[in-house]
Protein backbone atom coordinates (compact mmCIF):
# COMPACT_ATOMS: atom_id res chain seq x y z
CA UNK A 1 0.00 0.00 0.00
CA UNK A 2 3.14 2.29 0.68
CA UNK A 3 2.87 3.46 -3.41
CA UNK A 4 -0.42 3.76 -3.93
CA UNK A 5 -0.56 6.20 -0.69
CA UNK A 6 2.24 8.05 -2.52
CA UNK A 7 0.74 8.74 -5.19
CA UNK A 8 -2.68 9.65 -3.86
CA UNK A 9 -0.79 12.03 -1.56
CA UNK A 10 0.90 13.73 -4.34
CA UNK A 11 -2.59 14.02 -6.53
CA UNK A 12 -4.03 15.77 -3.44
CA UNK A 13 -0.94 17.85 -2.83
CA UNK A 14 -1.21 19.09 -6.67
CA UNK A 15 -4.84 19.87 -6.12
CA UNK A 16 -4.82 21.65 -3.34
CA UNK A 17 -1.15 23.31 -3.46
CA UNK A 18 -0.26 23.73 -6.62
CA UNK A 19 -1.61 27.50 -7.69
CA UNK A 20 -1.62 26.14 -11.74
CA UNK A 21 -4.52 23.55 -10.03
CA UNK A 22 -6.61 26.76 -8.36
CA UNK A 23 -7.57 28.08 -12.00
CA UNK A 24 -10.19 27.79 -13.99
CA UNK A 25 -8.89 28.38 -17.44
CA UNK A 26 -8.87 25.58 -20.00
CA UNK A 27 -5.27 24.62 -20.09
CA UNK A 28 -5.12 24.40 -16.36
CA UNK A 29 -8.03 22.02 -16.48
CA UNK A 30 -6.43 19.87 -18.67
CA UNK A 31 -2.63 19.87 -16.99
CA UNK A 32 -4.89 19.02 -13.94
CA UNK A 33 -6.86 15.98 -15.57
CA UNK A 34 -3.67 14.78 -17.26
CA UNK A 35 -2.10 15.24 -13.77
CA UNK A 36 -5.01 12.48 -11.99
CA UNK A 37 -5.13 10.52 -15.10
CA UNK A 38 -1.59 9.29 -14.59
CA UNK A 39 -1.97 8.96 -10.98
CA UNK A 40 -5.39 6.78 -11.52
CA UNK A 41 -2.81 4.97 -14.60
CA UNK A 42 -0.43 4.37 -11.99
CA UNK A 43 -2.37 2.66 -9.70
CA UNK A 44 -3.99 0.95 -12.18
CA UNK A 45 -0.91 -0.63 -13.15
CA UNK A 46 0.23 -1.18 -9.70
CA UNK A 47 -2.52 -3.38 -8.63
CA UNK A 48 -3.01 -5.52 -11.89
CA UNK A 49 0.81 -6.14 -11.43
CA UNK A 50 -0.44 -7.25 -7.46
CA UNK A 51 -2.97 -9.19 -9.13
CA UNK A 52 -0.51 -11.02 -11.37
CA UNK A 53 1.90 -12.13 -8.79
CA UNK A 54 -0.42 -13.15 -6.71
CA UNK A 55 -2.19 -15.25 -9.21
CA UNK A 56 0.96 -16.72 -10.34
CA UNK A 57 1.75 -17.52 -6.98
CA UNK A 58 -1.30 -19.25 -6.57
CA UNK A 59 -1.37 -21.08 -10.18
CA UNK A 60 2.41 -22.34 -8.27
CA UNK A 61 0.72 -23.71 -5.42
CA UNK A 62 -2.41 -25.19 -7.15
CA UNK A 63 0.43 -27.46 -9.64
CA UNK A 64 2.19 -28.56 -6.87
CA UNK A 65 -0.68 -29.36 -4.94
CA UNK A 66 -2.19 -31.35 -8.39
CA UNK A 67 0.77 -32.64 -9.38
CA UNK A 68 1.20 -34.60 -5.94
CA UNK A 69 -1.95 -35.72 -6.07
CA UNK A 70 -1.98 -37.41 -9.80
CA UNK A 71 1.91 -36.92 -9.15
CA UNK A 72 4.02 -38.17 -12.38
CA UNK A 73 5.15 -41.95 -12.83
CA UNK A 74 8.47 -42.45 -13.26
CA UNK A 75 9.69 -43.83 -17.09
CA UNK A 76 10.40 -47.45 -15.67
CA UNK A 77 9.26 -49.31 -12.35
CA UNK A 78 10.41 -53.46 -12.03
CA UNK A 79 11.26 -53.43 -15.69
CA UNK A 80 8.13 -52.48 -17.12
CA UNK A 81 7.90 -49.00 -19.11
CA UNK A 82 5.44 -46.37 -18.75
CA UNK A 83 3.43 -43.43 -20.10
CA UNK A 84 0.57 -41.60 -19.36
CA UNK A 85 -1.08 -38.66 -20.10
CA UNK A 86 -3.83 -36.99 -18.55
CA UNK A 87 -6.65 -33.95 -19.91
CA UNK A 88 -8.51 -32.36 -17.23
CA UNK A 89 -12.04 -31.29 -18.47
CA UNK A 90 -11.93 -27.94 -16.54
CA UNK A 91 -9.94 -25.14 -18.31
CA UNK A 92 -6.61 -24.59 -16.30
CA UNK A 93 -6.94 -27.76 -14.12
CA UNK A 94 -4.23 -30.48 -14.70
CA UNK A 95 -6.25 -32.72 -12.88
CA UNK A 96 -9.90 -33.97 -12.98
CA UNK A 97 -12.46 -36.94 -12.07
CA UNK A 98 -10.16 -39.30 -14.02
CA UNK A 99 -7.09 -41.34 -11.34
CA UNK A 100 -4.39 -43.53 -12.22
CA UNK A 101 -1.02 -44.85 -10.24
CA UNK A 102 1.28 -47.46 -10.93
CA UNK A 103 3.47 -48.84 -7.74
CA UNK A 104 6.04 -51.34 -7.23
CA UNK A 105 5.71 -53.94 -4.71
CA UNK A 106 6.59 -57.18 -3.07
CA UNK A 107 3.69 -58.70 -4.62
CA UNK A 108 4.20 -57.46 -8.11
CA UNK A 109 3.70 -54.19 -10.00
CA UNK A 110 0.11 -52.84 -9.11
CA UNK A 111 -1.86 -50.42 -11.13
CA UNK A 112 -5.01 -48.28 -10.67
CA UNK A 113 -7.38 -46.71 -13.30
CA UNK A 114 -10.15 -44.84 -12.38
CA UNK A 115 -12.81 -42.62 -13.06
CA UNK A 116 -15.47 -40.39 -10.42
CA UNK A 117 -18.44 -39.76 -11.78
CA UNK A 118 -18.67 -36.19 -13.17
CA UNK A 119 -15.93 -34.01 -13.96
CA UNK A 120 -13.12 -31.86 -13.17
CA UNK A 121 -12.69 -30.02 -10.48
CA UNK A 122 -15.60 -31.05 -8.19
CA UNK A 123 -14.16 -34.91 -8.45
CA UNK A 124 -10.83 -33.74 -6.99
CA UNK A 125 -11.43 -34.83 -3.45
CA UNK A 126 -13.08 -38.20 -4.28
CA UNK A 127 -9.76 -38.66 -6.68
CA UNK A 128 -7.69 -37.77 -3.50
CA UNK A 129 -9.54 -40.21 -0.88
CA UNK A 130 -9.02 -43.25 -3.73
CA UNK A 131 -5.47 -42.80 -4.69
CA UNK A 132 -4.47 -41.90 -0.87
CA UNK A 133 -5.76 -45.43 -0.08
CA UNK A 134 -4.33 -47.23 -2.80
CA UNK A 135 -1.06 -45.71 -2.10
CA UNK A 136 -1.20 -47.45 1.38
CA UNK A 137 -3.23 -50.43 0.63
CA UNK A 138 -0.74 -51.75 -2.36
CA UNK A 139 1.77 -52.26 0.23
CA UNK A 140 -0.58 -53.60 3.32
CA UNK A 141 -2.24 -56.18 1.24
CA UNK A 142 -1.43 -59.44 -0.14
CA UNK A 143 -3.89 -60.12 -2.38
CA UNK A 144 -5.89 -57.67 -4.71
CA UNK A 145 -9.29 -57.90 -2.93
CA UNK A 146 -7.94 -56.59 0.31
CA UNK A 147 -6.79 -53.45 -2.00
CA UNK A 148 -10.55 -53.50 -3.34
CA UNK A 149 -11.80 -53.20 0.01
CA UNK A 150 -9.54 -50.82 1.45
CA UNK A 151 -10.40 -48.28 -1.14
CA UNK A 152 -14.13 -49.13 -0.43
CA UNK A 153 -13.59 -47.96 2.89
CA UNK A 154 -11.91 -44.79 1.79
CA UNK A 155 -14.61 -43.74 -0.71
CA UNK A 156 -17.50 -44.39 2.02
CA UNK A 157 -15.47 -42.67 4.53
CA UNK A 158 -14.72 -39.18 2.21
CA UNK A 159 -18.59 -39.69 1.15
CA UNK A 160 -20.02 -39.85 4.67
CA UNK A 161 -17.92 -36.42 5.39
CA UNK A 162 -18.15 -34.52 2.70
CA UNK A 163 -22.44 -34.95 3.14
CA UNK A 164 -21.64 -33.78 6.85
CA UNK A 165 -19.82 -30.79 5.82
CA UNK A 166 -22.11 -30.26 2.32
CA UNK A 167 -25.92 -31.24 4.20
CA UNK A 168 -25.02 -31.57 8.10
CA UNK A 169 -28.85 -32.55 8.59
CA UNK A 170 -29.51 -35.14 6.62
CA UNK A 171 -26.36 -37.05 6.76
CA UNK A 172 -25.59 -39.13 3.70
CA UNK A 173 -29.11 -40.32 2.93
CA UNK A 174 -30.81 -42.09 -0.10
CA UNK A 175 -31.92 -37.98 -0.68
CA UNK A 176 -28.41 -36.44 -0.87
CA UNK A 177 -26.43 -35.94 -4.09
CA UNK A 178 -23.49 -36.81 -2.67
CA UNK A 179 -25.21 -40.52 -1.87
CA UNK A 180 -25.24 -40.85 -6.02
CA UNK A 181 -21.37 -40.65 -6.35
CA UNK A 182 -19.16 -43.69 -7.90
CA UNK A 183 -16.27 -44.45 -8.75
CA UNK A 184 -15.03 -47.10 -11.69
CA UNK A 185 -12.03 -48.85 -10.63
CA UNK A 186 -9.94 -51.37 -12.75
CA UNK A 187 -7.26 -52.94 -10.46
CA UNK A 188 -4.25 -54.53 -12.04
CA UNK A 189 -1.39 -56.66 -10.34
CA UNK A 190 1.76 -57.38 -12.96
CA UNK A 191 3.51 -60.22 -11.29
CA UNK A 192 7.22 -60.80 -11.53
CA UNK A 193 6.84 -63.34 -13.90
CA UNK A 194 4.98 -61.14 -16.11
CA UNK A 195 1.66 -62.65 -14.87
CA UNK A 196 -1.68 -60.44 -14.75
CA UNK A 197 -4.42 -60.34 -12.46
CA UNK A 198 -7.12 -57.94 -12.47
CA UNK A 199 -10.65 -56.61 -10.37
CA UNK A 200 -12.68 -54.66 -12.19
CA UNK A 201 -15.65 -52.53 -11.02
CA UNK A 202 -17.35 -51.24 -13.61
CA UNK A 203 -14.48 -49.53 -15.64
CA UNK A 204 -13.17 -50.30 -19.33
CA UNK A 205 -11.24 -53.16 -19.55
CA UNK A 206 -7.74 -52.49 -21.27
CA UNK A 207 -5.85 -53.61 -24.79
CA UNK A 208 -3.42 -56.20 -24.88
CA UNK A 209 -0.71 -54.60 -27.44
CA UNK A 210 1.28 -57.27 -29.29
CA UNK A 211 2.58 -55.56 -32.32
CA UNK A 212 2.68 -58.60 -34.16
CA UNK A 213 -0.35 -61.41 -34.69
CA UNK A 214 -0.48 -64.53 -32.15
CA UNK A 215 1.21 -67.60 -33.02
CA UNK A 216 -1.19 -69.08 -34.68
CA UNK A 217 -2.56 -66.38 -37.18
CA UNK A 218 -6.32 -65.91 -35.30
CA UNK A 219 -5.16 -62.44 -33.02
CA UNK A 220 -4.14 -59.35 -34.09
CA UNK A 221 -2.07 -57.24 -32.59
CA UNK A 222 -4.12 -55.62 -31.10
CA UNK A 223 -6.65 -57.50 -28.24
CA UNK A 224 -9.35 -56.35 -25.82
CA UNK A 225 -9.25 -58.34 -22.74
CA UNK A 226 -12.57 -58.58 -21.62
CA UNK A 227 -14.34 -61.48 -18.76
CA UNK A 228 -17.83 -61.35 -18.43
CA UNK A 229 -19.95 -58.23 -17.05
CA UNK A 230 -17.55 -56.49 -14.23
CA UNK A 231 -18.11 -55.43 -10.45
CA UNK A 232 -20.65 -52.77 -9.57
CA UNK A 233 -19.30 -49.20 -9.28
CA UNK A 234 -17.46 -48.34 -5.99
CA UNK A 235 -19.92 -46.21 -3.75
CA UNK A 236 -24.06 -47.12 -4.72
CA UNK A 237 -23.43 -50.71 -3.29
CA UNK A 238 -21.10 -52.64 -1.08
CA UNK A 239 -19.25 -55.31 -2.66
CA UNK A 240 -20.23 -58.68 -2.82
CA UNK A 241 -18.14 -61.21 -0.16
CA UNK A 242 -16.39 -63.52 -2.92
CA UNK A 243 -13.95 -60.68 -5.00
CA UNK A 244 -13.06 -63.27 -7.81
CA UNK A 245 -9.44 -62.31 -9.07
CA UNK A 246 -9.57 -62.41 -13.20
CA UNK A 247 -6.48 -64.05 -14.34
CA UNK A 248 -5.36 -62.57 -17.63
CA UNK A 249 -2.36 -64.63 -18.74
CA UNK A 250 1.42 -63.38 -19.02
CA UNK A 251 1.79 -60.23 -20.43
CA UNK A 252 5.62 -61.15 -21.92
CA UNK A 253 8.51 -59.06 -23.36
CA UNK A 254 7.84 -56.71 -25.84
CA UNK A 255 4.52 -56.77 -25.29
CA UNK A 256 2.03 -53.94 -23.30
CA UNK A 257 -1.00 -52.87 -21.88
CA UNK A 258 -3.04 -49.83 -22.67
CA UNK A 259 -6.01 -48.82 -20.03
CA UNK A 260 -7.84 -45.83 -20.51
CA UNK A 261 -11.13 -44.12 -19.24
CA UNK A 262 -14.33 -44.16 -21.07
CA UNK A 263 -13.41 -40.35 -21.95
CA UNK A 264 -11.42 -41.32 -24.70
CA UNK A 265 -14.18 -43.95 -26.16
CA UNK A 266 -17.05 -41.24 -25.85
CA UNK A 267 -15.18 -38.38 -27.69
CA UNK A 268 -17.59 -37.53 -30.30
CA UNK A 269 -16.81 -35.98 -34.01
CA UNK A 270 -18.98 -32.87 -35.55
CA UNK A 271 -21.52 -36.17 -36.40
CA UNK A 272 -21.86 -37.58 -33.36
CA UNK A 273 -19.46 -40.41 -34.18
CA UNK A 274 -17.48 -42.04 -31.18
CA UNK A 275 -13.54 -42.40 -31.71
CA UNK A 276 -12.44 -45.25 -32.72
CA UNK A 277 -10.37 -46.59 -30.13
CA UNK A 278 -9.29 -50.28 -30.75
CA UNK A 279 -8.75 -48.74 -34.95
CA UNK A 280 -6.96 -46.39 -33.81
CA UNK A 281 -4.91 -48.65 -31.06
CA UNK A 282 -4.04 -50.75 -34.13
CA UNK A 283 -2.52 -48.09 -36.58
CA UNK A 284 -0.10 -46.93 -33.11
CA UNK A 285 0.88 -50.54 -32.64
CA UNK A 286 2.22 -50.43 -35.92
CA UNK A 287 5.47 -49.14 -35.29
CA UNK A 288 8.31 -51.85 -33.46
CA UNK A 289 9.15 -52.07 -31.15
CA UNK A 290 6.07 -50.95 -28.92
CA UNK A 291 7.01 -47.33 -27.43
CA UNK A 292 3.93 -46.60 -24.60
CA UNK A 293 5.19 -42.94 -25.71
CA UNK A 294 4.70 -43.06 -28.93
CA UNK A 295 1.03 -45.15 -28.94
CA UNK A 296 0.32 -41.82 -26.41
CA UNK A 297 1.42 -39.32 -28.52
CA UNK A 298 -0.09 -41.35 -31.98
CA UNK A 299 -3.95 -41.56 -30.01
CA UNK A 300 -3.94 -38.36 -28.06
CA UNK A 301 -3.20 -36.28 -31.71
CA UNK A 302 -6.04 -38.64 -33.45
CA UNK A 303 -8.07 -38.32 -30.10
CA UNK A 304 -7.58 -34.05 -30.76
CA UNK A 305 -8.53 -34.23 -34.59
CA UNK A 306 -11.46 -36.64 -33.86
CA UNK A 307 -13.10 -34.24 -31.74
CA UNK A 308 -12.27 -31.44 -33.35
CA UNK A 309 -10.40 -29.80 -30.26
CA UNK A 310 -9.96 -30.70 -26.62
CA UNK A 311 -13.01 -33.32 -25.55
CA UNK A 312 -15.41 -32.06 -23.51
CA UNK A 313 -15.16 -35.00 -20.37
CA UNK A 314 -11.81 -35.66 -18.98
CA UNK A 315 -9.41 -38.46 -20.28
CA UNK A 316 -6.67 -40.69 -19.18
CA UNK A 317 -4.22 -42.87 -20.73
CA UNK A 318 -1.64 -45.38 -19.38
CA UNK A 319 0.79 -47.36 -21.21
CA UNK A 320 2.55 -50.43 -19.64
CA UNK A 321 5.80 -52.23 -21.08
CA UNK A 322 7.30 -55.08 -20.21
CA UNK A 323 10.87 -54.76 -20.94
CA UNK A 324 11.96 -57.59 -18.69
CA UNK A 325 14.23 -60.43 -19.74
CA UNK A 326 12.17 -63.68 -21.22
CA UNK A 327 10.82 -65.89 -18.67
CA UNK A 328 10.46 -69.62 -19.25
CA UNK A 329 7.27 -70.45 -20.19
CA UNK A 330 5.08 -71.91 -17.27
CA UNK A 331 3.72 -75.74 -17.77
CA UNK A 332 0.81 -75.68 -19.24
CA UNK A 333 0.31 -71.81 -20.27
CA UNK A 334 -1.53 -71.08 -23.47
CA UNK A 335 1.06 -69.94 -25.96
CA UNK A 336 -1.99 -67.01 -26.69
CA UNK A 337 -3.11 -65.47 -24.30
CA UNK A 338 -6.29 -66.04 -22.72
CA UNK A 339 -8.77 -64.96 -19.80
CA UNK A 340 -8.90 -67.72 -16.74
């Protein structure tokens, strides 16, 4: 405030000392409004350049406070290689509705997808209970239902008070909006033999990426792994008490995973036409070997020209590697792989 007082105390000094300010004739009216005119410019300036500090200052805060939340995954973890990329909905938000972590363990590599129901910036907290849990629970548990349920807990405990602080009468009743908030959730567990296991509530199921046709001519490159209908959502109803773990064959060398939310799959074109995801999976795959960098940058630029711009719902994309040395193959494994 020490300027702006400065210069209000000279515009009043002027005014009331300055004998060219006591006339009336036209040129002294005119020194006098060119006189406030820069003072009013002055201060004008002063606090927009006030404003802007402080707003960069808080734009620095707000990253670092996203980017530990959806916090960036390092290029390699237990010889697998990753990418992702991730498209908030709301205009200068890095993150949004959509969650995703990858963390090594005893028990394997483990990987989360996810997706709150909504968008943007009003998911942030349920994204923040999930992936605070998972973070914990990856390491805690031994088996991929006890991660399931941990995260359960989480989302019903952020839910129960976030309707305290949002309706502290009615609690979180059948009534309350925040009562109709879910969560997909596709749980993955890379073993160290290159084995994957998966839960899946009610989220997309990923690609298998081969770059090259199975061994006996009848796959592409290119694979959806799919088991029967999924889980329910996380949040409208409790899980069931048997958490059967979907065994999805070895994912071997050279080979990778791609898991995405349904905002990539429901990007529409000027005609209403959804993009193309598993055409569009195939034409990355085509360059070898596999780079999860390159089938990122290859979908997110079709994903941009399908839609014509940024899409309107947020989207997330993760890319998974394995660059490990050749196992021996297990007796009995299918040479092609198939869902157990």
């Amino acid at each position: 405030m020490g300027l702006p007082t400065v210069w209000g105390a000279v515009a009043i000094t002027y005014k009331l000392g300055c004998p060219l300010a006591q006339q009336n004739g036209l040129g002294a009216r005119i020194v006098t409004c060119a006189v406030f005119f820069a003072v009013g410019t002055g201060l004008i300036l002063h606090v927009r350049r006030g404003l802007l500090r402080e707003l960069r200052q808080i734009r620095k805060v707000a990253g670092a406070a996203q980017g530990a939340l959806l916090r960036p995954l390092p290029p390699r973890i237990d010889g697998l290689n990753i990418a992702a990329v991730q498209f908030s909905a709301d205009r200068g938000a890095t993150v949004g509705g959509d969650l995703y972590d990858v963390i090594g363990t005893e028990y394997g590599v483990r990987v989360v997808m996810g997706d709150v129901r909504g968008h943007g910036l009003a998911a942030i907290g349920t994204v923040a209970a999930v992936l605070g849990s998972f973070r914990e629970a990856v390491h805690d548990e031994t088996e991929l239902p006890g991660v399931l349920r941990r995260l359960e807990r989480a989302l019903a405990r952020h839910l129960r008070e976030r309707a305290k602080a949002e309706h502290p009468s009615s609690g979180l009743d059948a009534d309350s909006p925040v009562a109709e908030e879910f969560v997909t959730v596709l749980l993955l567990e890379i073993g160290h033999d290159g084995e994957v296991r998966a839960l899946n509530c009610g989220h997309p199921w990923p690609y298998l990426l081969r770059g090259h046709a199975g061994p006996t001519g009848e796959r592409g490159p290119v694979e959806h792994l799919t088991a029967g209908d999924p889980l329910p959502p996380l949040g409208p109803f409790p899980l069931p008490a048997e958490l059967p773990v979907v065994r999805c064959g070895h994912l071997l060398p050279g080979e990778a995973l791609f898991l995405h939310t349904d905002g990539v799959e429901d990007a529409r074109d000027s005609a209403g036409q959804f993009f193309p995801l598993a055409a569009a999976l195939t034409e990355a795959d085509r360059t070898q070997p596999v780079s999860p960098q390159s089938v990122l940058r290859t979908l997110f630029t079709q994903l941009l020209g399908h839609a014509g711009g940024l899409p309107s719902d947020d989207v997330a994309m993760l890319v998974l590697r394995n660059d490990r040395a050749r196992v021996p193959m297990q007796q009995g494994e299918p040479l092609a792989h198939q869902l157990k």
